[in-house]
Protein backbone atom coordinates (compact mmCIF):
# COMPACT_ATOMS: atom_id res chain seq x y z
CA UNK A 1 -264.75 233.89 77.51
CA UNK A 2 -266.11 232.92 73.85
CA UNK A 3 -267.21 229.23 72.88
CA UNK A 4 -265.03 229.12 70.14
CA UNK A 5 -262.79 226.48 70.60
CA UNK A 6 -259.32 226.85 71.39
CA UNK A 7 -259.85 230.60 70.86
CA UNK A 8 -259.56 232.05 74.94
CA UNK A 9 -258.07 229.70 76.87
CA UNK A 10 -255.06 228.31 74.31
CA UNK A 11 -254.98 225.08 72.41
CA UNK A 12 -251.89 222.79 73.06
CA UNK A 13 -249.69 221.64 70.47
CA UNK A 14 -249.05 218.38 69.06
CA UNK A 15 -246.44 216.53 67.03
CA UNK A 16 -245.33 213.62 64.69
CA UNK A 17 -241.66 213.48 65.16
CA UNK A 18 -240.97 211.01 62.12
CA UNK A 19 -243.44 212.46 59.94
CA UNK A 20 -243.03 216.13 61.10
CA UNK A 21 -246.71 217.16 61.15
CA UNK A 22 -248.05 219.22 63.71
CA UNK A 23 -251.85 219.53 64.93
CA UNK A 24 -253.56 221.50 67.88
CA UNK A 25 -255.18 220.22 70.19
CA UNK A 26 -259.43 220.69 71.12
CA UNK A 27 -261.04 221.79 74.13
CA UNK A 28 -261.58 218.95 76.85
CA UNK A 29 -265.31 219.02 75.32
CA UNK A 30 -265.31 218.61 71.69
CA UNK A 31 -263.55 214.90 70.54
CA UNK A 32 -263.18 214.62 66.74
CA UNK A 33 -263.33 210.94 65.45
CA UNK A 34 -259.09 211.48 65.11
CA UNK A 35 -258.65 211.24 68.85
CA UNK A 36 -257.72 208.18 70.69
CA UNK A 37 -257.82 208.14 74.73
CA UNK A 38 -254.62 206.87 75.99
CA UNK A 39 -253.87 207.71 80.09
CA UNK A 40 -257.07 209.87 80.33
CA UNK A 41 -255.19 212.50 77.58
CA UNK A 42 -256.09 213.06 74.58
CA UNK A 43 -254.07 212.91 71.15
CA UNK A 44 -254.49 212.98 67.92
CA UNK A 45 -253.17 210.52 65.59
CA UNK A 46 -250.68 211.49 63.17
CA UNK A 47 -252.58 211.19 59.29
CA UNK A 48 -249.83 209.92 57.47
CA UNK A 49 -248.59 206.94 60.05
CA UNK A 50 -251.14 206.44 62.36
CA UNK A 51 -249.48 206.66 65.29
CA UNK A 52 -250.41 209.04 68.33
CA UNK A 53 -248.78 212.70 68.09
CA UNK A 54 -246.84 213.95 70.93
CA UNK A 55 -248.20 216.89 73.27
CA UNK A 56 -245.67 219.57 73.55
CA UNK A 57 -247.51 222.46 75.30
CA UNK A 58 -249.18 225.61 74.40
CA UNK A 59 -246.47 227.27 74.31
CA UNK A 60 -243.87 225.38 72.05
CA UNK A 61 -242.41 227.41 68.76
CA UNK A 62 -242.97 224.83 66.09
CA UNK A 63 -239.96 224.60 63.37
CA UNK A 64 -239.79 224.10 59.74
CA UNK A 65 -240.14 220.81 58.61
CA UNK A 66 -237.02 221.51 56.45
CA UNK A 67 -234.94 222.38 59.74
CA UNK A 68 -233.69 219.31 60.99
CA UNK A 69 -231.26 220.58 64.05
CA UNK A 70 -234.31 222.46 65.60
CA UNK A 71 -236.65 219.00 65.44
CA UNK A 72 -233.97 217.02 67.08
CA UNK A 73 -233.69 219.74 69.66
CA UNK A 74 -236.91 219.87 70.09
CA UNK A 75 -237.54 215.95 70.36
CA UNK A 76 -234.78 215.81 72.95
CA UNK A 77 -236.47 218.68 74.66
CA UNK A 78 -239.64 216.96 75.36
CA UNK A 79 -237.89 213.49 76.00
CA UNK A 80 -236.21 214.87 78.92
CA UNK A 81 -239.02 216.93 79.86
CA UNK A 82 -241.58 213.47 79.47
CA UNK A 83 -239.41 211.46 81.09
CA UNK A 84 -238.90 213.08 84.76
């Protein structure tokens, strides 16, 4: 396995629904100054409203930011999947 991070073993996937940005997420070892600890997880803060981006998974296709039916989709995806 190499050290590079997020390289091997995936990097999950994170969102801003209002803003529509997406980041990935770092190894469980390497903490930029961006990420807050909320419910021993991780997340990144959105850089345009401050607020903490949503994890989504590894494997989640990430639409346009122009393609508003697939974001609300996708937002009432991982409501129903966060809230079971």
């Amino acid at each position: 396995m190499c050290q590079t991070i997020g390289c091997c073993r995936g990097s999950r996937k994170f969102v801003c629904f209002g803003c529509r940005l997406t980041a990935k997420g770092a190894d469980v070892d390497y903490e930029p100054t961006n990420l807050k600890k909320t419910n021993k997880r991780t997340h990144p803060t959105c850089p345009r409203c401050r607020d903490l981006m949503e994890n989504v998974g590894m494997g989640a296709v990430i639409p346009k930011r122009t393609n508003n039916r697939k974001w609300k989709s996708m937002q009432e995806w991982h409501e129903a999947r966060s809230h079971k």
